[in-house]
Every structure is written in C-alpha cells, then in structure tokens.
C-alpha atoms as a PDB file:
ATOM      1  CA  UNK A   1       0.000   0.000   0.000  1.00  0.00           C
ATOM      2  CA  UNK A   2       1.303   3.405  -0.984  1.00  0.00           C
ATOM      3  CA  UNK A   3       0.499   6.207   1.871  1.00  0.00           C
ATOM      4  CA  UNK A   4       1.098   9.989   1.945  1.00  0.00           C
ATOM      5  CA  UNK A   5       1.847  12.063   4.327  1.00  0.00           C
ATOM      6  CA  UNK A   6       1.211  16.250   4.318  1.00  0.00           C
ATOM      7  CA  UNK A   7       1.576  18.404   6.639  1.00  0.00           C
ATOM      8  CA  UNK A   8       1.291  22.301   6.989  1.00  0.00           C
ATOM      9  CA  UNK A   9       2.030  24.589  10.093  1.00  0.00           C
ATOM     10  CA  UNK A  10      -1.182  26.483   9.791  1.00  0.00           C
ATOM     11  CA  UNK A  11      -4.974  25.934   9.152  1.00  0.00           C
ATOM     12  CA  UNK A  12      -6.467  25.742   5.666  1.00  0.00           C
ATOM     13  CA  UNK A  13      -7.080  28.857   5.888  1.00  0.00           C
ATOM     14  CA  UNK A  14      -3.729  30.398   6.025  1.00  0.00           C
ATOM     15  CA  UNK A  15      -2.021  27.869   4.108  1.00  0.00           C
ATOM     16  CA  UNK A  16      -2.687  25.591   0.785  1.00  0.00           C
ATOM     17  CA  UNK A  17      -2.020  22.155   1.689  1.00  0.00           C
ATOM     18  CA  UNK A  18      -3.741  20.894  -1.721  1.00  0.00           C
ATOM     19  CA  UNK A  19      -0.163  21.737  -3.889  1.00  0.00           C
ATOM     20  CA  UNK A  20       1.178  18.805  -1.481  1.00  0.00           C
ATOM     21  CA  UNK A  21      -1.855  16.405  -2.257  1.00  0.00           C
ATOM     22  CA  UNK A  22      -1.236  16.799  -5.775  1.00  0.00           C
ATOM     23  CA  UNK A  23       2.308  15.644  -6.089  1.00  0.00           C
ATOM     24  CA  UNK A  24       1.563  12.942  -3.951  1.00  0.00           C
ATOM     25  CA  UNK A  25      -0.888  11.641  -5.301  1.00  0.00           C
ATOM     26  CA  UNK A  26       1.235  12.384  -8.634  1.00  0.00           C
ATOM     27  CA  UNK A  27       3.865   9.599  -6.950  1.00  0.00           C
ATOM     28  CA  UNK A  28       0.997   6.873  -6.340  1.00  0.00           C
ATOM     29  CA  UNK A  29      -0.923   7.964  -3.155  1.00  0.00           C
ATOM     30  CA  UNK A  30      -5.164   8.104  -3.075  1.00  0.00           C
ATOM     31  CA  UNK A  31      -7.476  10.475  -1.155  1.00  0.00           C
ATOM     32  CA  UNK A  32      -7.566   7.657   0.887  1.00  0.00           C
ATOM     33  CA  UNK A  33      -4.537   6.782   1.864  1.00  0.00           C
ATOM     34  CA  UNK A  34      -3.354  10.513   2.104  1.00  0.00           C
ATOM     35  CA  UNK A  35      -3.079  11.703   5.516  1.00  0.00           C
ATOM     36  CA  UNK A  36      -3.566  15.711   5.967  1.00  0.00           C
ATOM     37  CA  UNK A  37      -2.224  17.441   8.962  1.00  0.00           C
ATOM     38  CA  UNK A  38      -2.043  20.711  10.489  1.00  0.00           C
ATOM     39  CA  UNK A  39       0.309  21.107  13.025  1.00  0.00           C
ATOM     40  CA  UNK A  40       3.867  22.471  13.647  1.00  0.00           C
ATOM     41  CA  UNK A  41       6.635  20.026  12.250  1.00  0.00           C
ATOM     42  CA  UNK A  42       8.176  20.109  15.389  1.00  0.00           C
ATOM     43  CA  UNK A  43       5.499  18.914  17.245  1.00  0.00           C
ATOM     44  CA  UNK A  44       6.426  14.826  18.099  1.00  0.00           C
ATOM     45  CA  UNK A  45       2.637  13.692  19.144  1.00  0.00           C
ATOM     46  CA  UNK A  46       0.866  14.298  16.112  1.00  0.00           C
ATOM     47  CA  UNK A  47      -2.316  12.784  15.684  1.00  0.00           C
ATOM     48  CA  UNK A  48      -2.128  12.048  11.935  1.00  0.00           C
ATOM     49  CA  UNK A  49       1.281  11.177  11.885  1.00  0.00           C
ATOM     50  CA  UNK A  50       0.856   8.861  14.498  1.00  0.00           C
ATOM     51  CA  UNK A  51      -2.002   7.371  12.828  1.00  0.00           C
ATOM     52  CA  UNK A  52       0.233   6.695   9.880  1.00  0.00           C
ATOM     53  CA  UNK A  53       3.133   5.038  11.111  1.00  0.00           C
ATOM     54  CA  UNK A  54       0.744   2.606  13.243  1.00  0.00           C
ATOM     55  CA  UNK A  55      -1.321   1.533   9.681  1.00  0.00           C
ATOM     56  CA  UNK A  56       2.072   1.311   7.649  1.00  0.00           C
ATOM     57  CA  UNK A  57       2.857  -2.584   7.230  1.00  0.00           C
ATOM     58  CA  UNK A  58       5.488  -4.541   5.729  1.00  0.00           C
ATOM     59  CA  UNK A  59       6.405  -3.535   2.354  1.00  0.00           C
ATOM     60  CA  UNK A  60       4.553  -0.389   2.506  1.00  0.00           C
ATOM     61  CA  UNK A  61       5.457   2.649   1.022  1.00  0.00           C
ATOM     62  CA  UNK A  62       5.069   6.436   2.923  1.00  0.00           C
ATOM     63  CA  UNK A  63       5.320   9.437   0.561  1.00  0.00           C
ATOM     64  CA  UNK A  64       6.061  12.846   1.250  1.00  0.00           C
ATOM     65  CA  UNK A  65       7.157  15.785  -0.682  1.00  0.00           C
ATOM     66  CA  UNK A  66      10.064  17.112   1.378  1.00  0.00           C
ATOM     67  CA  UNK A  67      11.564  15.771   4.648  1.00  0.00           C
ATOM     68  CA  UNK A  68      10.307  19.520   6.608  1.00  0.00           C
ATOM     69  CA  UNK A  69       7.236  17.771   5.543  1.00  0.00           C
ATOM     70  CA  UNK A  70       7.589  14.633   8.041  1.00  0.00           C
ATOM     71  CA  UNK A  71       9.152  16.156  10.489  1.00  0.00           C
ATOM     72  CA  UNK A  72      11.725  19.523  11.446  1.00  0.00           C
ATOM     73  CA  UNK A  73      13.023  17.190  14.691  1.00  0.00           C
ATOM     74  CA  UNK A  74      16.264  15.413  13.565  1.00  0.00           C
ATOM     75  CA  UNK A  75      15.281  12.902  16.663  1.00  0.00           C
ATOM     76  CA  UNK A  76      11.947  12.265  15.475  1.00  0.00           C
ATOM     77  CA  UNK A  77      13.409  11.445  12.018  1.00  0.00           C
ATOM     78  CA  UNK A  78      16.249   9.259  13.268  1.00  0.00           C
ATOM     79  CA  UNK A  79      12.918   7.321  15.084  1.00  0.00           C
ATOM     80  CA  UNK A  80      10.843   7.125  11.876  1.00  0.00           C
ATOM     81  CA  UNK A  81      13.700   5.898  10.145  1.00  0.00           C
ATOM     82  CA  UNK A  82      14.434   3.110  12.757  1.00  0.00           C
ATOM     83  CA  UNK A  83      10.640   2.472  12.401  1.00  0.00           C
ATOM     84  CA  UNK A  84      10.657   2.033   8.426  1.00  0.00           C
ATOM     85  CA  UNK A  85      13.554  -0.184   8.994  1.00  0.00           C
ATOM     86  CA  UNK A  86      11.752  -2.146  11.563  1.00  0.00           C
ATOM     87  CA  UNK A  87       8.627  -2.519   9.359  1.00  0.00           C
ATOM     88  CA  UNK A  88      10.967  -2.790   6.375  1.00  0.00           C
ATOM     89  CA  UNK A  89       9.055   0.105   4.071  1.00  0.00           C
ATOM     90  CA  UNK A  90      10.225   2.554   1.618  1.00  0.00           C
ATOM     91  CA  UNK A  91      10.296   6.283   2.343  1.00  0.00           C
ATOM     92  CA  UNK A  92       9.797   8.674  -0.768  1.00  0.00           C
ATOM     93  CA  UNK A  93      10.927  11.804   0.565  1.00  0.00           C
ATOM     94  CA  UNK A  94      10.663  14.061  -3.136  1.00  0.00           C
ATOM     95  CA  UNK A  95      12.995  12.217  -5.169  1.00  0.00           C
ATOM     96  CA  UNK A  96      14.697  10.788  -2.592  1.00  0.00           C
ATOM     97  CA  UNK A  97      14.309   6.962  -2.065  1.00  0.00           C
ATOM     98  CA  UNK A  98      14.557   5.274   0.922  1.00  0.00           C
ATOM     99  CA  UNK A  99      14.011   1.598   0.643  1.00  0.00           C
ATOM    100  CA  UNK A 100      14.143   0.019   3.911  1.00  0.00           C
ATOM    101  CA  UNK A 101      12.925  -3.479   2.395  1.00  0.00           C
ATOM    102  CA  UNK A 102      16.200  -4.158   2.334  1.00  0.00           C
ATOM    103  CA  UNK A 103      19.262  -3.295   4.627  1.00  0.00           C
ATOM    104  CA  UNK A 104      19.729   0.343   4.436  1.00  0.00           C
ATOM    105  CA  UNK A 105      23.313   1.292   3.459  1.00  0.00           C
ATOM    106  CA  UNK A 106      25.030   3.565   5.555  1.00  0.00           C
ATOM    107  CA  UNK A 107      25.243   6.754   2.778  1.00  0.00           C
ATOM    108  CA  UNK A 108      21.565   6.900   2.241  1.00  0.00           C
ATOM    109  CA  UNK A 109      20.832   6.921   5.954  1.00  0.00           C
ATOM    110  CA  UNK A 110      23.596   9.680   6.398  1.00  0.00           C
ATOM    111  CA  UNK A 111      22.443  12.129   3.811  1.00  0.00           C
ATOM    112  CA  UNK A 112      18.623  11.340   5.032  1.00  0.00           C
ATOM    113  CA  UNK A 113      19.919  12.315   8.391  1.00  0.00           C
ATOM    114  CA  UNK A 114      21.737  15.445   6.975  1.00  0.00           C
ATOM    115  CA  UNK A 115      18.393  16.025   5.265  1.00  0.00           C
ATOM    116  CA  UNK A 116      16.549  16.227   8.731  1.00  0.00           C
ATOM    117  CA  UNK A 117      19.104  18.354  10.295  1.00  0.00           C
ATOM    118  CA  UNK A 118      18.690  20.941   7.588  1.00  0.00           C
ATOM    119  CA  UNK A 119      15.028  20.838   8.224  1.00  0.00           C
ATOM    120  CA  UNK A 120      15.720  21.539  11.985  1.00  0.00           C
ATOM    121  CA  UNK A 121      18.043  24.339  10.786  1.00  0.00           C
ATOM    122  CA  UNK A 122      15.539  25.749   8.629  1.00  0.00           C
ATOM    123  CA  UNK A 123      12.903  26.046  11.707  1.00  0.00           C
ATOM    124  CA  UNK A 124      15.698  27.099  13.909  1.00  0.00           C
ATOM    125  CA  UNK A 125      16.462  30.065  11.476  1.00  0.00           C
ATOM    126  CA  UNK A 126      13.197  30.934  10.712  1.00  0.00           C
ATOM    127  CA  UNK A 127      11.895  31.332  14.542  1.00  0.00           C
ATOM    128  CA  UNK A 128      14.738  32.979  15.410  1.00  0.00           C
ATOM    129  CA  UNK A 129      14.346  35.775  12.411  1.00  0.00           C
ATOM    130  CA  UNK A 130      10.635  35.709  13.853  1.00  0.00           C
ATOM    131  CA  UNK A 131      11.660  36.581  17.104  1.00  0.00           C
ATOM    132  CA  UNK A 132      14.149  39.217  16.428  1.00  0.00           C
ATOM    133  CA  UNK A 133      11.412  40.735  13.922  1.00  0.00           C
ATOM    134  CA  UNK A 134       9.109  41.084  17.052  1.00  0.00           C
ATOM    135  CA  UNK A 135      11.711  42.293  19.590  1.00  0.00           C
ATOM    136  CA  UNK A 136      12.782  45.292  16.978  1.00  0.00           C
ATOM    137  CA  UNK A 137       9.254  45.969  15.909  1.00  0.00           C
ATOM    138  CA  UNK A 138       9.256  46.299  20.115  1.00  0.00           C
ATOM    139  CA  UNK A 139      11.808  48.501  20.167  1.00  0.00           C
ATOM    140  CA  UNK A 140      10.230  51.177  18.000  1.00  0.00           C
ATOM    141  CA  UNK A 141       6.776  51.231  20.062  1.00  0.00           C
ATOM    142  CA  UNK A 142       4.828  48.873  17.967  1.00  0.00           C
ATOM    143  CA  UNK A 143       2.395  46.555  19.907  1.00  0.00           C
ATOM    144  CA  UNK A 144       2.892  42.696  19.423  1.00  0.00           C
ATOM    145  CA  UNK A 145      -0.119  40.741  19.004  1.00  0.00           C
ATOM    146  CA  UNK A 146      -3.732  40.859  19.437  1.00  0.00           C
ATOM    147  CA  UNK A 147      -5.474  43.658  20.349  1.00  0.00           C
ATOM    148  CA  UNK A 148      -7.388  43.711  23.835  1.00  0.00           C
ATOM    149  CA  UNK A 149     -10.853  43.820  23.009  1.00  0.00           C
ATOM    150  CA  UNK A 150     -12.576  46.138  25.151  1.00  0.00           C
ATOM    151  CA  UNK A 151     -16.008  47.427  25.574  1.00  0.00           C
ATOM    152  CA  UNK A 152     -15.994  49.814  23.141  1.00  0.00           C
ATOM    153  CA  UNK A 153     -14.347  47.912  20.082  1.00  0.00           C
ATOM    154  CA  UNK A 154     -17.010  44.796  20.365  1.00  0.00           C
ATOM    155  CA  UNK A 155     -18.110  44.633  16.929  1.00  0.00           C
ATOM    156  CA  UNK A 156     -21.637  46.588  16.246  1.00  0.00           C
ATOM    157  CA  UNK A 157     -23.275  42.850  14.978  1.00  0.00           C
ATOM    158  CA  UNK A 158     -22.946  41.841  18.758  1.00  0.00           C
ATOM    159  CA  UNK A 159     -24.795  44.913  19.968  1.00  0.00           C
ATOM    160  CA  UNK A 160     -27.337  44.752  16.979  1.00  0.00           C
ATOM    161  CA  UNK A 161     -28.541  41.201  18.137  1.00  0.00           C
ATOM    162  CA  UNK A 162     -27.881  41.621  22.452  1.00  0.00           C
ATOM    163  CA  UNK A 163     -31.185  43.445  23.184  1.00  0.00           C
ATOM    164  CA  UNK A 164     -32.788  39.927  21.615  1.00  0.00           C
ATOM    165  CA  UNK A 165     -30.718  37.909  23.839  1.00  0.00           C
ATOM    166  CA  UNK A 166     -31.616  40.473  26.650  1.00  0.00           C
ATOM    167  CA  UNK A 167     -35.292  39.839  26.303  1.00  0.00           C
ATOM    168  CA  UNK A 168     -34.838  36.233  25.738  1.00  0.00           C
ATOM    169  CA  UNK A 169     -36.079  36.109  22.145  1.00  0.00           C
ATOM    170  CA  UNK A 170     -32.705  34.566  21.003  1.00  0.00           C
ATOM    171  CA  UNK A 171     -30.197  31.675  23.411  1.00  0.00           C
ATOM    172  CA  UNK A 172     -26.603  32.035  23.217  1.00  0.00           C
ATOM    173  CA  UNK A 173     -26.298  29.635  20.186  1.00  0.00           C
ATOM    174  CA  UNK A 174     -28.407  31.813  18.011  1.00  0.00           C
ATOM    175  CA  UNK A 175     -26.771  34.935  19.338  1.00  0.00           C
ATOM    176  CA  UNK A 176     -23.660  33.008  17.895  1.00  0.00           C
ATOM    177  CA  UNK A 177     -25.194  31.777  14.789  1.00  0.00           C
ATOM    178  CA  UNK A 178     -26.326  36.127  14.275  1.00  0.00           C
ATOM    179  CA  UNK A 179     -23.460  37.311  15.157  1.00  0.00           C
ATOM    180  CA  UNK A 180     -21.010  34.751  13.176  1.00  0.00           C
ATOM    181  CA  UNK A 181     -18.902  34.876  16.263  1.00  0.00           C
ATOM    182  CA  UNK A 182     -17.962  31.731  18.478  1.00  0.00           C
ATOM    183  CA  UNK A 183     -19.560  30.707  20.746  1.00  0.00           C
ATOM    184  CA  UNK A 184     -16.387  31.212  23.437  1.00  0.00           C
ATOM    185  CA  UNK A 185     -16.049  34.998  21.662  1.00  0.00           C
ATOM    186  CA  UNK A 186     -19.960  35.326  22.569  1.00  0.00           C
ATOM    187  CA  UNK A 187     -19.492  34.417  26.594  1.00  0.00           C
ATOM    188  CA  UNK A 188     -16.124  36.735  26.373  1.00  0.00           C
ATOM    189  CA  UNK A 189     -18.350  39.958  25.439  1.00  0.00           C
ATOM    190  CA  UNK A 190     -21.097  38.770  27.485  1.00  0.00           C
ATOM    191  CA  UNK A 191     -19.000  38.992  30.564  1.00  0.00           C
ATOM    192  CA  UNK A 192     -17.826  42.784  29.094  1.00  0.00           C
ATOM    193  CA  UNK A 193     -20.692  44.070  28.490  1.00  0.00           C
ATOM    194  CA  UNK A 194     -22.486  43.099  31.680  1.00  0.00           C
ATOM    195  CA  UNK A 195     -19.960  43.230  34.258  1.00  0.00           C
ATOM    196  CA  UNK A 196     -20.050  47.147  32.902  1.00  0.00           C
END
C-alpha cells in the first residue's frame, strides 16, 4: 500500500495544503490513503502522523514531498527511520528513495539524516528571524499581538442582536449563529458588556 503524508504549520485557511496532495498523489498515493495534517513540524505527538506510522505494514510505502514535511526534529526522524527499517518500508521523501525493504546502506541513511538536520536548521532560522522581527518591531513602540478587546471595540453585529438575547427572544447559540462569532467569543463579550 502506498500512503502519503502532508503536513502544513497552519490551518487551511492560512495555508494551501492541496499543492502537497497533488504531487503525492502524482507519486501513487489516493485520497484515501493521504493523511492531511495541520500542526507544527516540530510537534512529536501528532495525531495524523501517528495514525500513519501505526497503519504502515510490511512492504509499505510512505510518501512525502520534502523531509520539513515529516518532520523539522532530527530525533523524530532518526525514530521514523528506525521504524521504516523495523517494518521494512520505503520512504519517498521528493525524489529521494529510501528503501528500507532491504538493509539500508550507511550513505543513504547519512544524507537522510543530513536532510533532517537541515530541516531543523531551517525552523531554527526561521523562529529565530521571527523573534528578532518582534523584539525590533518592540523597540520602535509597535504593539505585538492581538489587540485587547474592550467594551468599546465589540463589533456593532454583537450589539445589533444583544437586546434579543436580553429579552430572551434569542439563546446564546443563536446569538452566535447572528453574530457569526464563536460561541467562546460570545461568553467573552457577554462577561464585558455586563460586568459594565
């Protein structure tokens, strides 16, 4: 059986995970057998990830289009590796073949290896530019991260539909439902606006 594995950092909503599905299933993988997940890479308990390497059997084959992909933990790597060795399965990472059906030779596990600790780089690099971004956008007044929502910048939709609520017309679903707010963001201005 031929798997896949993607993965993006963010929700679908922030970032196109379908440009992965494509060239995997390009390489042999199904909607079916493609497992989608939406987490950071160097996160070790993911859910789909897990799933996968618990389904994989002997012979089987896990695609995915870059090793970042997998995982951005060299240690988590070096443990899927021992894992596809264990199970004896090939790992398509790209173009790179890893075909642990048979004994692994020692250059292919090396430069798969060096392939993980670039990944790890990568992530390193990129949180620390992140950080340093946010630390001088600091130092020249700027505020870091969400607003705080306060009484007065409660979107006008919530007050539009809260004298319903008020009078009982409307529960705090449908206030959501109006309001296309959640139903946590709902309680929040709740507890504003009457605690004022």
């Amino acid at each position: 059986m031929i798997y896949g594995y993607a993965r993006c950092s963010t929700n679908e909503e922030l970032q196109d995970i379908q440009r992965q599905v494509r060239e995997l299933k390009q390489l042999g993988a199904t909607e079916e057998t493609i497992y989608l997940e939406y987490e950071s890479g160097t996160k070790t308990n993911r859910a789909e990830l897990f799933k996968l390497l618990n389904v994989v059997k002997h012979g089987d084959t896990i695609l995915t289009t870059e090793v970042s992909r997998i995982t951005r933990s060299t240690k988590q790597l070096c443990d899927i590796i021992e894992l596809a060795k264990d199970k004896q399965i090939k790992l398509i990472i790209g173009s790179f073949v890893v075909d642990c059906s048979k004994e692994l030779d020692p250059m292919t596990e090396g430069m798969l290896k060096m392939m993980g600790v670039f990944a790890e780089l990568e992530r390193n690099m990129i949180s620390q530019r992140v950080k340093s971004g946010m630390e001088n956008a600091k130092s020249k007044g700027k505020i870091i991260g969400r607003p705080v929502t306060t009484v007065d910048n409660i979107p006008s939709v919530f007050y539009k539909h809260y004298p319903k609520y008020k009078k009982g017309e409307i529960n705090k679903k449908d206030f959501s439902r109006l309001c296309s707010l959640s139903y946590p963001t709902i309680y929040k201005y709740l507890s504003m606006v009457e605690d004022v």
